[in-house]
Protein backbone atom coordinates (compact mmCIF):
# COMPACT_ATOMS: atom_id res chain seq x y z
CA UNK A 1 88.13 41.17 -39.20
CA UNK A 2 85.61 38.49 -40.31
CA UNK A 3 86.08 36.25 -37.47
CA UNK A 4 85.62 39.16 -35.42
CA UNK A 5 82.58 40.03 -36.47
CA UNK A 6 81.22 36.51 -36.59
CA UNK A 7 82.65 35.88 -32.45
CA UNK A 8 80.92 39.56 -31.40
CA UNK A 9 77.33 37.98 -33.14
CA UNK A 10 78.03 34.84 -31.39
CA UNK A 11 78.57 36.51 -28.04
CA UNK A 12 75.81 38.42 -28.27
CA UNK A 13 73.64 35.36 -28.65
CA UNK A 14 75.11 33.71 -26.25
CA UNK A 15 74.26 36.35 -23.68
CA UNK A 16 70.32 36.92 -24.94
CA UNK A 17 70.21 33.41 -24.39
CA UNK A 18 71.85 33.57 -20.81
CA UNK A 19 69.47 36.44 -20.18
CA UNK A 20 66.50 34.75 -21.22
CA UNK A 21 66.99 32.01 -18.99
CA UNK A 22 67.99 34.25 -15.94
CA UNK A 23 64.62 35.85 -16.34
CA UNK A 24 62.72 32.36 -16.61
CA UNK A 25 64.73 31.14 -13.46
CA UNK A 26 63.41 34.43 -11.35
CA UNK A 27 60.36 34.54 -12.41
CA UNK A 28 57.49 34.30 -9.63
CA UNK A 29 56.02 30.98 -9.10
CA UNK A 30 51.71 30.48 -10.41
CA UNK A 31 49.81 31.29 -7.74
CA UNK A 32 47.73 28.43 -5.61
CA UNK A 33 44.10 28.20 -4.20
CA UNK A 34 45.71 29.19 -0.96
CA UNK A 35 47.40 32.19 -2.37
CA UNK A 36 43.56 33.26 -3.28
CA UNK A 37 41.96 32.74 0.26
CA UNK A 38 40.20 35.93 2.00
CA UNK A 39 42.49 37.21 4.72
CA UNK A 40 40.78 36.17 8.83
CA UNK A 41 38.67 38.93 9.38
CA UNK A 42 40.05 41.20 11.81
CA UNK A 43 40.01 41.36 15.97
CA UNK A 44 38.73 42.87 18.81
CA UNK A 45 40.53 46.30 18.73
CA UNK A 46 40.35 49.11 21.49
CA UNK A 47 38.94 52.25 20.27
CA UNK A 48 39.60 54.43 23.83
CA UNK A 49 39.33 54.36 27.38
CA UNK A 50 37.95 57.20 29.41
CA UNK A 51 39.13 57.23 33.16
CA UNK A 52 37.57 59.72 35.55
CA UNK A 53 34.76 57.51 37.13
CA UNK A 54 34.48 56.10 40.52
CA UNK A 55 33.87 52.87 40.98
CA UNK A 56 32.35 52.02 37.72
CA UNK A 57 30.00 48.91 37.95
CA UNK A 58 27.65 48.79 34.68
CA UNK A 59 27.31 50.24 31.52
CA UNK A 60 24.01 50.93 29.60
CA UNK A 61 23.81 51.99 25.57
CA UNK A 62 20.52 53.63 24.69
CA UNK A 63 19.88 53.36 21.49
CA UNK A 64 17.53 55.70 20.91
CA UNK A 65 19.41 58.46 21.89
CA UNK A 66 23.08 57.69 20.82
CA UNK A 67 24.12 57.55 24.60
CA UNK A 68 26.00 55.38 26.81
CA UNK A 69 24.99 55.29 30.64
CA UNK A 70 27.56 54.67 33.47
CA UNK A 71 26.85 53.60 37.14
CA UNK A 72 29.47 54.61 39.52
CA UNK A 73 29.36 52.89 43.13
CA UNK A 74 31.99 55.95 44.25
CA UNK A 75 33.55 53.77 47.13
CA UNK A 76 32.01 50.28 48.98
CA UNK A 77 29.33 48.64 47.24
CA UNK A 78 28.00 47.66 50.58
CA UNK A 79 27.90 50.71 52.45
CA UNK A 80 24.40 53.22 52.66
CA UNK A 81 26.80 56.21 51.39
CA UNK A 82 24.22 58.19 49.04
CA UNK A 83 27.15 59.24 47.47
CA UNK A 84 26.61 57.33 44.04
CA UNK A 85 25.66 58.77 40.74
CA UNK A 86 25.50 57.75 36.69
CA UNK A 87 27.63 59.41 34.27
CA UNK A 88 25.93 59.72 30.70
CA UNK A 89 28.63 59.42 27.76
CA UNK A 90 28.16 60.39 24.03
CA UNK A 91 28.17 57.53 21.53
CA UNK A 92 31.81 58.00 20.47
CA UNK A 93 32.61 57.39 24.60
CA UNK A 94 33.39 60.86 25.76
CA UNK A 95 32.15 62.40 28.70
CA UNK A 96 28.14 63.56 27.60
CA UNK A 97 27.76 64.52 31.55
CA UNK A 98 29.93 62.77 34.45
CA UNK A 99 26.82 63.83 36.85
CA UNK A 100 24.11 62.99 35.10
CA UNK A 101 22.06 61.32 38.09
CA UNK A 102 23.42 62.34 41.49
CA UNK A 103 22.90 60.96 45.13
CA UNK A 104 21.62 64.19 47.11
CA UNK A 105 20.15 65.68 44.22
CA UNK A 106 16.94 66.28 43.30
CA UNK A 107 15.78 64.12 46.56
CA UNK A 108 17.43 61.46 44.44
CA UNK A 109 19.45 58.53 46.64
CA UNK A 110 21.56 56.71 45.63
CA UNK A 111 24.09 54.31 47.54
CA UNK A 112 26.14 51.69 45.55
CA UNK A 113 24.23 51.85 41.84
CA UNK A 114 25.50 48.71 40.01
CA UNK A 115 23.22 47.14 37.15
CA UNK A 116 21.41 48.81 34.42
CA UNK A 117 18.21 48.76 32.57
CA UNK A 118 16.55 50.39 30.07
CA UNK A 119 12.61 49.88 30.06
CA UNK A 120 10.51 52.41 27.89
CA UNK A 121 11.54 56.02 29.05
CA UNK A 122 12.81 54.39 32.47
CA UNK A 123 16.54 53.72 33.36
CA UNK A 124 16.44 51.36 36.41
CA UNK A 125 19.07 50.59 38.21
CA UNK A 126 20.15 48.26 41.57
CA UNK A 127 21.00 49.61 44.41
CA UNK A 128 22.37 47.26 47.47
CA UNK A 129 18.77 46.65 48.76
CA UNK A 130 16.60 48.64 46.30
CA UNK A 131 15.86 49.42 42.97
CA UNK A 132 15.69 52.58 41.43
CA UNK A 133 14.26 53.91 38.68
CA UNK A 134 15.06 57.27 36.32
CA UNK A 135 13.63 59.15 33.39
CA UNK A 136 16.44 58.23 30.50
CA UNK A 137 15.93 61.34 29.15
CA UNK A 138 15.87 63.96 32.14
CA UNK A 139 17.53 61.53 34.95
CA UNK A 140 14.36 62.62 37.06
CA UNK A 141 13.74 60.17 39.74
CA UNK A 142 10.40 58.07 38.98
CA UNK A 143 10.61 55.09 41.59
CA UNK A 144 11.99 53.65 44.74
CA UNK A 145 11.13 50.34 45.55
CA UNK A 146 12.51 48.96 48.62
CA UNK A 147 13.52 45.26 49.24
CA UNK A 148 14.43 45.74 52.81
CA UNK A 149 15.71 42.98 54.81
CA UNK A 150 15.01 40.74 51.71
CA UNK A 151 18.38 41.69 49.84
CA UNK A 152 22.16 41.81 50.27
CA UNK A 153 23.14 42.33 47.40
CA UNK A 154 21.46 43.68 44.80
CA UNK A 155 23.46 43.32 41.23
CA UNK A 156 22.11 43.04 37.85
CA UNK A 157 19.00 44.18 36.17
CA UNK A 158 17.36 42.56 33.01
CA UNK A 159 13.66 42.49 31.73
CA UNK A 160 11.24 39.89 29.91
CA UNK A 161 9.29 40.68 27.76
CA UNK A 162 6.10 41.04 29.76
CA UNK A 163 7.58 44.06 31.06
CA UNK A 164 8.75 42.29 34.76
CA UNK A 165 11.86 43.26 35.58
CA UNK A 166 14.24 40.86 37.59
CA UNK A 167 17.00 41.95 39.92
CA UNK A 168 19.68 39.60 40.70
CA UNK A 169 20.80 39.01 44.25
CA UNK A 170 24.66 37.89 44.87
CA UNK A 171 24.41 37.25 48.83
CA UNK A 172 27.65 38.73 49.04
CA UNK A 173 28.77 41.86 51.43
CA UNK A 174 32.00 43.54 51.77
CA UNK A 175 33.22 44.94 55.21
CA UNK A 176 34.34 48.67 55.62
CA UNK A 177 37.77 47.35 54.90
CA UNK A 178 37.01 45.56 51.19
CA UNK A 179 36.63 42.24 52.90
CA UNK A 180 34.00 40.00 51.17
CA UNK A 181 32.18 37.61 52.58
CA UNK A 182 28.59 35.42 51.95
CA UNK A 183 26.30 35.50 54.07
CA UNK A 184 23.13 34.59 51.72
CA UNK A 185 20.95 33.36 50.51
CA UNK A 186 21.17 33.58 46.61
CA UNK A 187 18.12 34.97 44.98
CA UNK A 188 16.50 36.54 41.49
CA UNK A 189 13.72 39.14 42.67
CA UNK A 190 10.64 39.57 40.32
CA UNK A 191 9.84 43.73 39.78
CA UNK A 192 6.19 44.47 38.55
CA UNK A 193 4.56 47.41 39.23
CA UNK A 194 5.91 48.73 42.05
CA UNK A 195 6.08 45.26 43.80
CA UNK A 196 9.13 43.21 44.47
CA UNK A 197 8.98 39.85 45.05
CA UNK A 198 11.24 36.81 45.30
CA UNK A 199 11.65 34.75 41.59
CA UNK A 200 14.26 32.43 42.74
CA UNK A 201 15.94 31.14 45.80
CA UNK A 202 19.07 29.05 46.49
CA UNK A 203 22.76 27.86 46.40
CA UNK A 204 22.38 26.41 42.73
CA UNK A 205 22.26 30.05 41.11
CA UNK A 206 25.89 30.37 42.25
CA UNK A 207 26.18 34.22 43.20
CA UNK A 208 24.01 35.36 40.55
CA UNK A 209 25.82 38.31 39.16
CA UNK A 210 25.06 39.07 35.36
CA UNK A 211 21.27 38.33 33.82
CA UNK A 212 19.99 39.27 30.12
CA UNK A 213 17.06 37.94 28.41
CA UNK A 214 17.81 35.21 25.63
CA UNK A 215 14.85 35.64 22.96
CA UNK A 216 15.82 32.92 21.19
CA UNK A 217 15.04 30.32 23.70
CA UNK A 218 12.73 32.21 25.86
CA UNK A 219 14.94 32.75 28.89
CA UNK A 220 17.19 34.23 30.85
CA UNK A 221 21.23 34.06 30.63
CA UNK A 222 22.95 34.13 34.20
CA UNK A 223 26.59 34.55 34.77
CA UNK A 224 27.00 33.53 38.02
CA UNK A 225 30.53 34.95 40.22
CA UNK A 226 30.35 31.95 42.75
CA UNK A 227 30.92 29.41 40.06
CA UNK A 228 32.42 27.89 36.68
CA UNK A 229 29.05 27.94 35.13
CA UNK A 230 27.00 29.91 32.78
CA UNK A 231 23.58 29.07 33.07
CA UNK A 232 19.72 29.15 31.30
CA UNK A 233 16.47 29.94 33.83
CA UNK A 234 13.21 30.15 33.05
CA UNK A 235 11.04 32.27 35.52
CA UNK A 236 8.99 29.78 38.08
CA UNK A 237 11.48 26.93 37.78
CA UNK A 238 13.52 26.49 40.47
CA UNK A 239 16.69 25.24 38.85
CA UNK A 240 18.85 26.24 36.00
CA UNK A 241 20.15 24.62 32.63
CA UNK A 242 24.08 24.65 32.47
CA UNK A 243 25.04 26.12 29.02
CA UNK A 244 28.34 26.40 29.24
CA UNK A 245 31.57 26.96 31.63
CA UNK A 246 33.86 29.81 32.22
CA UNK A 247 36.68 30.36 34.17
CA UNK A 248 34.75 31.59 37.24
CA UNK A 249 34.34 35.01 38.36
CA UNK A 250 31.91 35.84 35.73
CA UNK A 251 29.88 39.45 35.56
CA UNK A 252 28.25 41.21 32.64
CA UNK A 253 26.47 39.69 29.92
CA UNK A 254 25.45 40.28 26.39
CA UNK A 255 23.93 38.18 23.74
CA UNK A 256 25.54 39.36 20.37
CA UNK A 257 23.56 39.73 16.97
CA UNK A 258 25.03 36.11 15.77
CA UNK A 259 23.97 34.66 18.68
CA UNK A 260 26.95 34.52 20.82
CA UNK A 261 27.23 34.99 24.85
CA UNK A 262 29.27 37.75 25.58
CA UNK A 263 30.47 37.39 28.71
CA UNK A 264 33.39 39.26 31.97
CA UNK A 265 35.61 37.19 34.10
CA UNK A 266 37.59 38.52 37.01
CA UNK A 267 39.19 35.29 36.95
CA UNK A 268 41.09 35.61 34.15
CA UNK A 269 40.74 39.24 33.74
CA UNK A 270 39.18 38.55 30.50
CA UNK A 271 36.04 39.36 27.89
CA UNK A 272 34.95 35.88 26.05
CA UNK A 273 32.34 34.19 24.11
CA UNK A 274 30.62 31.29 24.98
CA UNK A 275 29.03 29.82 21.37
CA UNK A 276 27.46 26.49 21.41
CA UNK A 277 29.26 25.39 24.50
CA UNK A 278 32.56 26.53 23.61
CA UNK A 279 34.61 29.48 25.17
CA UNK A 280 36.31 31.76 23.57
CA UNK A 281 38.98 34.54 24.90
CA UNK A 282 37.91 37.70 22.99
CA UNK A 283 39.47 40.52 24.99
CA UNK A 284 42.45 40.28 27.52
CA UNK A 285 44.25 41.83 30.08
CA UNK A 286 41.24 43.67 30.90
CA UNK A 287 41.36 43.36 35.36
CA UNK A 288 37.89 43.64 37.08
CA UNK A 289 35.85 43.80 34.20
CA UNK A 290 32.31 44.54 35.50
CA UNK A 291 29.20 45.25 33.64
CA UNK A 292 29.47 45.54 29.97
CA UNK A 293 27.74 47.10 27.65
CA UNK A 294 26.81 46.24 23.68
CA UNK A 295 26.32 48.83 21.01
CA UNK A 296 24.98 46.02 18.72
CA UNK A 297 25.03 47.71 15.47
CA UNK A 298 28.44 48.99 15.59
CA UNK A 299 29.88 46.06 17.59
CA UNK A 300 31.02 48.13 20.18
CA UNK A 301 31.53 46.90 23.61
CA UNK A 302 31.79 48.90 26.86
CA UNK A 303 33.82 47.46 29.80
CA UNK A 304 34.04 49.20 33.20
CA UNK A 305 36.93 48.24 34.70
CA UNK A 306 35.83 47.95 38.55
CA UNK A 307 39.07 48.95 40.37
CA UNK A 308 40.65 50.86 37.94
CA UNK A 309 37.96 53.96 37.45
CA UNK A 310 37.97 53.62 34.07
CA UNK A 311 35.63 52.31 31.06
CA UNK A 312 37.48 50.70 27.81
CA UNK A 313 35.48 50.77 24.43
CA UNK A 314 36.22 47.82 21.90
CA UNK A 315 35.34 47.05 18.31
CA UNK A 316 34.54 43.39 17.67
CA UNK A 317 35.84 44.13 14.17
CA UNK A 318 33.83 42.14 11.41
């Protein structure tokens, strides 16, 4: 009975002691200075995509009034139509009114509108061989200016801060069948007033597509579709600064709070960043992606996707 006893004490040691050890053996490793590092902040995420449009070419975000402005071409961008109008969205991207400025209407014409610009209480916008410009508020016409025989192609719209807005000219032309081809020249008109003249002249802008003004340095940005190249020009010089290259094709562009280029390429089908010389693939997959616009305090980004009728809104993320 005694050595009974004494073996069921021993036992029971025996297993508090295998126990012990068991729980020792599992127990989770220390964590290391890597185990403690902040997680990557997050991606470029879609929030929606609106389809509907026709054509889309450029998008605009007003600030001031929490709205997002659309340019539909509505069939060739090279054929006198009038059949073009601008849609005006709400800031969460849903339709505000798909109409809001309407070739025919309101003795307002418009052919193929493509670029966007928001100057004061006026909304100006290209338009093959003229530029156009609209009460933001109303969408009642307030100018026409005519560049005749002077343009082809009318794209992009950007202002300094003097007030002058400049117009970029592609040279391009597409036949009733879609068929592009370049007949020239290359040029950057100058807008004051109500007088348009030529800024810039030549082969070395590339197919000027895309144009913002870079405070910073105290130019402009141009994101050319003929070529590789993203370039710097200051108005009166008559050549640019190479600043970086992307993979060709390139269309909208956006300087973003930090100071990165935000820039399209039909190329690659692709929305990337261009910091300090270096490209960056932000947002993929994205085919014809046109004129974009930036929602800079929420890091949204608008992209009209050219042939597909449809605009895309992204967050950044943080």
């Amino acid at each position: 009975m005694t050595y009974r006893i004494r073996n069921s004490r021993g036992l029971l040691l025996v297993a508090l002691l295998l126990g012990a050890c068991a729980k020792r053996e599992t127990a989770p490793p220390a964590k290391t200075a890597a185990d403690t590092t902040p997680p990557a902040p997050a991606g470029p995420s879609k929030i929606s995509t609106l389809e509907g449009f026709k054509t889309p070419e450029s998008v605009r975000w007003d600030p001031e009034q929490g709205v997002w402005f659309v340019s539909n071409i509505n069939g060739n961008p090279s054929i006198k139509d009038n059949n073009g109008f601008i849609s005006r969205l709400k800031a969460d991207g849903s339709v505000d009114s798909l109409h809001f400025i309407s070739a025919g209407r309101g003795g307002v014409t418009l052919n193929a509108p493509k670029g966007l610009a928001i100057i004061g209480d006026t909304l100006w916008v290209a338009d093959i061989d003229a530029v156009r410009g609209f009460n933001r508020k109303t969408g009642a016409l307030v100018a026409n200016v005519d560049a005749g025989h002077q343009a082809k192609f009318l794209n992009d719209v950007a202002a300094s801060p003097d007030g002058t807005v400049y117009i970029t000219d592609t040279g391009i032309q597409f036949d009733p069948k879609g068929g592009m081809t370049h007949p020239g020249p290359d040029r950057i008109f100058a807008l004051k007033g109500r007088k348009l003249t030529v800024a810039a002249e030549g082969d070395w802008l590339e197919r000027p597509n895309g144009i913002t003004w870079d405070q910073a340095n105290g130019r402009f940005l141009l994101a050319p579709f003929g070529g590789p190249h993203i370039d710097g020009w200051k108005p009166g010089v008559a050549k640019v600064d190479t600043v970086g290259t992307g993979p060709g094709g390139q269309d909208g562009i956006e300087i973003l709070p930090d100071g990165r280029v935000l820039i399209t390429s039909w190329a690659d089908s692709a929305v990337f960043t261009l910091n300090a010389g270096v490209t960056t693939k932000l947002i993929t997959g994205v085919p014809s992606p046109a004129d974009i616009g930036l929602d800079p305090v929420r890091g949204w980004v608008a992209v009209p996707v050219f042939t597909g009728d449809r605009v895309e809104f992204w967050s950044l993320g943080k």
